[in-house]
C-alpha atoms as a PDB file:
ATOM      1  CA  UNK A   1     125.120  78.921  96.355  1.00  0.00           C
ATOM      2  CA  UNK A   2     124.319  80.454  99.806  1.00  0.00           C
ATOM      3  CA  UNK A   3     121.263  82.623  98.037  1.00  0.00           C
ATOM      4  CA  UNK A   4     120.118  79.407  96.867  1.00  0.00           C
ATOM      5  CA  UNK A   5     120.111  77.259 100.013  1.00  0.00           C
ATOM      6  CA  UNK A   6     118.460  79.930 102.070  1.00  0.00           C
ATOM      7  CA  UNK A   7     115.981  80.427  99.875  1.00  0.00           C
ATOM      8  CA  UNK A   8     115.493  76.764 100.056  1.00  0.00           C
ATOM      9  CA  UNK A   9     114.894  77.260 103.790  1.00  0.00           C
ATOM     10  CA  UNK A  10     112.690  79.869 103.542  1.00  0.00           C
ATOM     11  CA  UNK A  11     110.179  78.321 101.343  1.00  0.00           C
ATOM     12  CA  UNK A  12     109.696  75.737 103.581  1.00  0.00           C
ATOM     13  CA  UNK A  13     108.290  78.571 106.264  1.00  0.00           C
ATOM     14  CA  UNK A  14     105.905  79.515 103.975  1.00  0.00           C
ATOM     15  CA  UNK A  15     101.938  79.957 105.547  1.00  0.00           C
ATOM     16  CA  UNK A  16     104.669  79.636 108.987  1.00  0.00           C
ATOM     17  CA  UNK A  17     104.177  82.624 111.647  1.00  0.00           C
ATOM     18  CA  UNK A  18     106.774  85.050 111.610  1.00  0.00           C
ATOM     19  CA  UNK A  19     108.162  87.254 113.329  1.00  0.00           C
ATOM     20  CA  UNK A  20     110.252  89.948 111.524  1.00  0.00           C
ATOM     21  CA  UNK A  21     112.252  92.526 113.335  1.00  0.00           C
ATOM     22  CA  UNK A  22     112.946  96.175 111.524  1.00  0.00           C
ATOM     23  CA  UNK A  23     116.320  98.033 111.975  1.00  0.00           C
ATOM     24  CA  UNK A  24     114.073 100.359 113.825  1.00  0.00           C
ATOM     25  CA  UNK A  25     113.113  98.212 116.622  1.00  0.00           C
ATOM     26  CA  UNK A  26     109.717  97.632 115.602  1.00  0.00           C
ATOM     27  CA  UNK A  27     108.154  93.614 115.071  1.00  0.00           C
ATOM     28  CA  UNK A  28     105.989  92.229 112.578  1.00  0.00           C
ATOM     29  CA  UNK A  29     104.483  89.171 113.536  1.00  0.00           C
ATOM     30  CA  UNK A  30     101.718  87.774 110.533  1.00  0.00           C
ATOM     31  CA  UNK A  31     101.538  84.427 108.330  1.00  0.00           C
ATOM     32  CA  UNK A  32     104.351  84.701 105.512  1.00  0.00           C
ATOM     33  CA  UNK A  33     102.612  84.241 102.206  1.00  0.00           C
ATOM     34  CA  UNK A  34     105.554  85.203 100.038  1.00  0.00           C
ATOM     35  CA  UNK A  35     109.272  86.523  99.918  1.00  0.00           C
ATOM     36  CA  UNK A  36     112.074  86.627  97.027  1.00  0.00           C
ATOM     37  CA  UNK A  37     115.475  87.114  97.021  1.00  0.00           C
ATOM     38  CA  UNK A  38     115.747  90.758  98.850  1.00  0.00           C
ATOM     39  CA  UNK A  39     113.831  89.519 101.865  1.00  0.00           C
ATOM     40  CA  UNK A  40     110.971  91.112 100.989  1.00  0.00           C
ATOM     41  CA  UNK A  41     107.987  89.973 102.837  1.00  0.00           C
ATOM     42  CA  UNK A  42     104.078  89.757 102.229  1.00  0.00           C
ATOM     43  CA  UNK A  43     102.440  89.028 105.719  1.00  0.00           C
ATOM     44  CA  UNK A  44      98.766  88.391 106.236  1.00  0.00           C
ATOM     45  CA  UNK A  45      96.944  89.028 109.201  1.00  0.00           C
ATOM     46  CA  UNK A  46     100.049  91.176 110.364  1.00  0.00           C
ATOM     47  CA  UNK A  47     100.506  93.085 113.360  1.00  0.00           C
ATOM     48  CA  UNK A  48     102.944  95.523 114.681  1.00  0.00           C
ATOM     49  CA  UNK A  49     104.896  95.560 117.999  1.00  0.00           C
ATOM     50  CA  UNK A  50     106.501  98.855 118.905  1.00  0.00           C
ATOM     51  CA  UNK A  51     108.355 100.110 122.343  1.00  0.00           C
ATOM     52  CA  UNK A  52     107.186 103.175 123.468  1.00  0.00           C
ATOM     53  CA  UNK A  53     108.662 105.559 126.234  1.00  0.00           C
ATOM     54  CA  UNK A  54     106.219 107.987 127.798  1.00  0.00           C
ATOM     55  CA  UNK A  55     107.474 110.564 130.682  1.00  0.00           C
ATOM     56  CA  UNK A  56     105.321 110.092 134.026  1.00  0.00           C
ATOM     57  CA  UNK A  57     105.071 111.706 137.067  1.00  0.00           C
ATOM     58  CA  UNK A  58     105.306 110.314 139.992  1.00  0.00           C
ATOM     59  CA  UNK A  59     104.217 111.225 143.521  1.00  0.00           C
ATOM     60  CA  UNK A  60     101.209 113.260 145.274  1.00  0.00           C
ATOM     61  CA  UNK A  61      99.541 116.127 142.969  1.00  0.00           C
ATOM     62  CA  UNK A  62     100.979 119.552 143.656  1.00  0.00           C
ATOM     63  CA  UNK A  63     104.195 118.350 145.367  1.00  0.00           C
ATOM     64  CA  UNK A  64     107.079 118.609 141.871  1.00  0.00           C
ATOM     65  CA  UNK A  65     108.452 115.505 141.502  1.00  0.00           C
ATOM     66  CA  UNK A  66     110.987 113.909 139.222  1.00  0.00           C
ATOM     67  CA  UNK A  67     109.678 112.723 135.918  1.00  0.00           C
ATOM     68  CA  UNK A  68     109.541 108.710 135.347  1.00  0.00           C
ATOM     69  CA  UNK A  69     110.507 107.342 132.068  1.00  0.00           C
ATOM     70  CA  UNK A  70     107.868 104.054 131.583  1.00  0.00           C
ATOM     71  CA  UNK A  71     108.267 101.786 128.438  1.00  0.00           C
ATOM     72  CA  UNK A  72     105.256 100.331 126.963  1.00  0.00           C
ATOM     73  CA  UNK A  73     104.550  98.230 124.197  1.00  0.00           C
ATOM     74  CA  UNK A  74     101.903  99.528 121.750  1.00  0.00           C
ATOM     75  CA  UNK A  75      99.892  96.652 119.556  1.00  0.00           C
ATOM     76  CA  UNK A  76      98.092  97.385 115.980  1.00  0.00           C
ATOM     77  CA  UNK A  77      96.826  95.404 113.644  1.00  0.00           C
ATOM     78  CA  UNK A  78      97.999  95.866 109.833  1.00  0.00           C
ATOM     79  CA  UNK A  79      96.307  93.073 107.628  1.00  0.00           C
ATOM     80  CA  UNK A  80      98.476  92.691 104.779  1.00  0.00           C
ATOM     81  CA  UNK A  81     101.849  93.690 104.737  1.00  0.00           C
ATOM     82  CA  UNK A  82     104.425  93.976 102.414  1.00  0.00           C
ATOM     83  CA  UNK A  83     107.739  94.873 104.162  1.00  0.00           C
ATOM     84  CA  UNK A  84     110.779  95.811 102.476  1.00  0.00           C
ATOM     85  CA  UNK A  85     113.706  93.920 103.077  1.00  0.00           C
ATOM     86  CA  UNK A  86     116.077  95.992 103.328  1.00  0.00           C
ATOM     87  CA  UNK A  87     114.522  97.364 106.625  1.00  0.00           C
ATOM     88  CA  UNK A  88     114.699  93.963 108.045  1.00  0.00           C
ATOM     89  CA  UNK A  89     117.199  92.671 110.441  1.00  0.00           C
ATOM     90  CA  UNK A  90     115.893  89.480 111.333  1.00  0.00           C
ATOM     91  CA  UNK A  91     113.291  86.795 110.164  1.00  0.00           C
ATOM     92  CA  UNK A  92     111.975  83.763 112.960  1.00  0.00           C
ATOM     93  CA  UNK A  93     109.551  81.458 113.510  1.00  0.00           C
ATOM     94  CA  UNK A  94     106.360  82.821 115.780  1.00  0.00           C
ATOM     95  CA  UNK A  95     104.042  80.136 115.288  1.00  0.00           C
ATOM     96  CA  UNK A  96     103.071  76.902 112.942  1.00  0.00           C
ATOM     97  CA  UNK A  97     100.945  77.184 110.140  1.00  0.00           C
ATOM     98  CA  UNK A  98      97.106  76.869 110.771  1.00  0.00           C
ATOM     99  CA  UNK A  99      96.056  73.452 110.530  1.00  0.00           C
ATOM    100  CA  UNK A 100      93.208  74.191 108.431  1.00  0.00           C
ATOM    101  CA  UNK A 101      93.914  76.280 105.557  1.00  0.00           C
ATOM    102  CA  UNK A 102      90.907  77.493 105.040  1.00  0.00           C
ATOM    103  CA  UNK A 103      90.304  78.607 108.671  1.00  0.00           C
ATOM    104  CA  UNK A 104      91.484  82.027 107.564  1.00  0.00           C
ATOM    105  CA  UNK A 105      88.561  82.687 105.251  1.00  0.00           C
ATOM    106  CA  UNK A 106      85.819  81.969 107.643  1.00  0.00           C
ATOM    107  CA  UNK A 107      85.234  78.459 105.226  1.00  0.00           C
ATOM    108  CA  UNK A 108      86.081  74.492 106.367  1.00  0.00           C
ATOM    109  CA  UNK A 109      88.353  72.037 104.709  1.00  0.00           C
ATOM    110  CA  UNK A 110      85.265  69.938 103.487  1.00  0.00           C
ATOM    111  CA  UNK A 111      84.295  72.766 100.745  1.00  0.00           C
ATOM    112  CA  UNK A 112      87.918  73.478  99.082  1.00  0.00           C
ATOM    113  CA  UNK A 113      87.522  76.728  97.743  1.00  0.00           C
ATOM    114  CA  UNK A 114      89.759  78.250  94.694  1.00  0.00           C
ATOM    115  CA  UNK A 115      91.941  79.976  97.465  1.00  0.00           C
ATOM    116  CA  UNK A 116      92.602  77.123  99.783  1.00  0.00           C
ATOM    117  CA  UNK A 117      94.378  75.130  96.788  1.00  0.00           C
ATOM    118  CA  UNK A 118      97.844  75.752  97.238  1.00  0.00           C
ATOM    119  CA  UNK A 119      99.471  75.485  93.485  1.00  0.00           C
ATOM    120  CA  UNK A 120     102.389  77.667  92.234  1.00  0.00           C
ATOM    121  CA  UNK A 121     101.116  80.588  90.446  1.00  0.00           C
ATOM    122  CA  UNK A 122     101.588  81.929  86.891  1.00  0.00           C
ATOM    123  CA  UNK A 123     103.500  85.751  86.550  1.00  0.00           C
ATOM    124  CA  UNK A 124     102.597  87.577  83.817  1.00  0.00           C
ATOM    125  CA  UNK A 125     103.409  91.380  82.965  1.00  0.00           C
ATOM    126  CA  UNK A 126     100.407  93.718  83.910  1.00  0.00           C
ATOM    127  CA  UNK A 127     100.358  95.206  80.558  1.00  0.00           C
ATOM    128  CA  UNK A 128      99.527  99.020  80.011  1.00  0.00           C
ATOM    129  CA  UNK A 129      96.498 100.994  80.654  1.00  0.00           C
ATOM    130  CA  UNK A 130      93.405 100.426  83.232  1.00  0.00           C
ATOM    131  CA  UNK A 131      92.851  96.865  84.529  1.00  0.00           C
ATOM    132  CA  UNK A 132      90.009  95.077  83.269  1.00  0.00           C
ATOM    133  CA  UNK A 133      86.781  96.033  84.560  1.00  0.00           C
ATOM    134  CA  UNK A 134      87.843  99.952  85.025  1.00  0.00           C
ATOM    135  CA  UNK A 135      87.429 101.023  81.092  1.00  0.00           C
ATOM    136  CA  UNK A 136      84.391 101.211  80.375  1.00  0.00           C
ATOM    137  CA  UNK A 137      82.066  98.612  78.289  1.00  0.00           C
ATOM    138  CA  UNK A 138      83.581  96.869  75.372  1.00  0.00           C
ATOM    139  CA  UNK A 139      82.304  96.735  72.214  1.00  0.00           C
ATOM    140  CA  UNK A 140      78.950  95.386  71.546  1.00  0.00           C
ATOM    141  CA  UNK A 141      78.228  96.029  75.516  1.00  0.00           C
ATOM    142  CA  UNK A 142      77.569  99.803  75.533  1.00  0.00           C
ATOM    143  CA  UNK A 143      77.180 102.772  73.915  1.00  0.00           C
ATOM    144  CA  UNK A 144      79.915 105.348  72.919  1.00  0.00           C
ATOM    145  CA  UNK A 145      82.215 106.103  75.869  1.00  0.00           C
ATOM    146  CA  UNK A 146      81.530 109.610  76.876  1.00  0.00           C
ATOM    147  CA  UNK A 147      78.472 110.304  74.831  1.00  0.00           C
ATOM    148  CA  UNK A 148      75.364 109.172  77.303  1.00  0.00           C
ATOM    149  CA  UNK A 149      72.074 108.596  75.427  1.00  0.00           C
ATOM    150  CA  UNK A 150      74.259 107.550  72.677  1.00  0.00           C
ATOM    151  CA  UNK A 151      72.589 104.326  70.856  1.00  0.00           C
ATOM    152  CA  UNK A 152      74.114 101.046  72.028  1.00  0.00           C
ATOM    153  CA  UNK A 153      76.639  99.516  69.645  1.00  0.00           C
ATOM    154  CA  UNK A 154      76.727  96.866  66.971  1.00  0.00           C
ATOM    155  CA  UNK A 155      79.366  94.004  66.820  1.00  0.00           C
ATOM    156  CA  UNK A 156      81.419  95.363  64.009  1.00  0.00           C
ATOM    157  CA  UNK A 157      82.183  99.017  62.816  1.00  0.00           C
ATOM    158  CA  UNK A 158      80.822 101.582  61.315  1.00  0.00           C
ATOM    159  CA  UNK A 159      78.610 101.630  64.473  1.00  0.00           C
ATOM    160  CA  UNK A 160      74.151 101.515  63.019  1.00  0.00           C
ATOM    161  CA  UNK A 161      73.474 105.482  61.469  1.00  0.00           C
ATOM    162  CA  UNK A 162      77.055 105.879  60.969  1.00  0.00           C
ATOM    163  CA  UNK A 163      77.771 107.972  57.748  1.00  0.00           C
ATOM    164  CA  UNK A 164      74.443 108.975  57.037  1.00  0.00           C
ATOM    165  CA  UNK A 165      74.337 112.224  57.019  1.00  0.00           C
ATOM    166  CA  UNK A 166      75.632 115.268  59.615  1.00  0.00           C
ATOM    167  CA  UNK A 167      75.392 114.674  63.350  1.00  0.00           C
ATOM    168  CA  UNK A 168      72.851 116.483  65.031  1.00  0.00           C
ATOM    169  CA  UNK A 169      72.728 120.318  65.605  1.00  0.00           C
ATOM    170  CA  UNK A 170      75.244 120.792  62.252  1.00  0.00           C
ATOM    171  CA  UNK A 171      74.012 122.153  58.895  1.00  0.00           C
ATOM    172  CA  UNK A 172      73.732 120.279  55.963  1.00  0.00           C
ATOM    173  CA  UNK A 173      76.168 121.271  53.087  1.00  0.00           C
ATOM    174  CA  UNK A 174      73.888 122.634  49.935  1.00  0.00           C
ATOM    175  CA  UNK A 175      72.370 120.856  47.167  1.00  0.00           C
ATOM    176  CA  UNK A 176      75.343 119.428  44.463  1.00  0.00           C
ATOM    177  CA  UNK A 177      78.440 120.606  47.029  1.00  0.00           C
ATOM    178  CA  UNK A 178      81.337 118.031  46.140  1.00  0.00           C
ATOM    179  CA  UNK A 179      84.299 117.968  48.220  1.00  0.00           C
ATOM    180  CA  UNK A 180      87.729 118.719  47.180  1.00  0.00           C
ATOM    181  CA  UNK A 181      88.867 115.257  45.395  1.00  0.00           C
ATOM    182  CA  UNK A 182      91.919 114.099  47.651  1.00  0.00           C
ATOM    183  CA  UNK A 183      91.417 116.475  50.148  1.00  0.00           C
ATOM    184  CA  UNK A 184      90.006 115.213  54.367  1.00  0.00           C
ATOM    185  CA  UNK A 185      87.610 112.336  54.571  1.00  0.00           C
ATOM    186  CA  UNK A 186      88.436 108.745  54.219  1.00  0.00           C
ATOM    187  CA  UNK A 187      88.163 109.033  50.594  1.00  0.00           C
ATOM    188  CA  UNK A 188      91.473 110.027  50.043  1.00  0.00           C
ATOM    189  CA  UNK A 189      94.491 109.207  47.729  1.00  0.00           C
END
């Protein structure tokens, strides 16, 4: 029951500014656009807070002085984040969520784009293999994969000039040879 009602308070932080602290004493600080039940976080427009100590000098050049120990803070900007949570120690509120929703995509609230409509979204599995777009054309779009200058493709198969004959740069068998019955091909048992 606990799992359940902080989850419960969590989602109503989401598009909130956070500010997550690691066990190692860094800060993220970026608009939470997602988290499950490991505190995981996905942060957009993130950036990261460190404490640095760097050794000084201090006095006149050439005289040996004791060595100062300064702490700085160091600032970069990470974009999208997805932080782990078991690295995180702590989880507050940095900031309220921008008033336009669009604002982060350079657009205005007049023109709703697909983006700024905030609706639940649908998981499915990712499947096996490339993702769409990265395999090459489909058939009908294209010619062979692999064989450029190959002629483009029909709809259906046997692909046009298919079976007629050998492929180019082979000999032809000789006049009445007959192939084993049974024996490679498609004509088989």
């Amino acid at each position: 029951m606990a799992a359940s009602n902080k989850q419960g308070k969590m989602q109503g932080f989401i598009n909130y500014r956070m500010r997550a602290t690691m066990n190692d004493g860094r800060q993220l600080v970026g608009q939470m656009l997602a988290f499950d039940k490991h505190m995981n976080l996905v942060l957009v427009d993130c950036e990261e807070y460190r404490k640095v100590k760097r050794k000084t000098k201090a006095g006149a050049p050439g005289a040996t002085a004791p060595q100062q120990v300064v702490e700085t803070e160091e600032r970069r900007s990470l974009g999208l984040a997805i932080v782990r949570g078991a690295h995180v120690v702590s989880c507050s509120v940095d900031g309220p969520p921008p008033s336009d929703p669009a604002a982060r995509m350079g657009t205005s609230a007049a023109t709703p784009t697909a983006a700024a409509v905030q609706t639940p979204g649908i998981s499915r599995p990712a499947g096996r293999g490339a993702g769409a777009g990265l395999q090459g054309p489909m058939g009908g779009q294209g010619t062979f994969p692999g064989f450029p200058g190959a002629p483009p493709m029909g709809r259906g198969f046997p692909p046009p000039g298919f079976g007629q004959g050998p492929p180019p740069g082979f000999a032809a068998p000789p006049p009445g040879f007959q192939p084993p019955p049974g024996r490679g091909g498609f004509g088989g048992r």
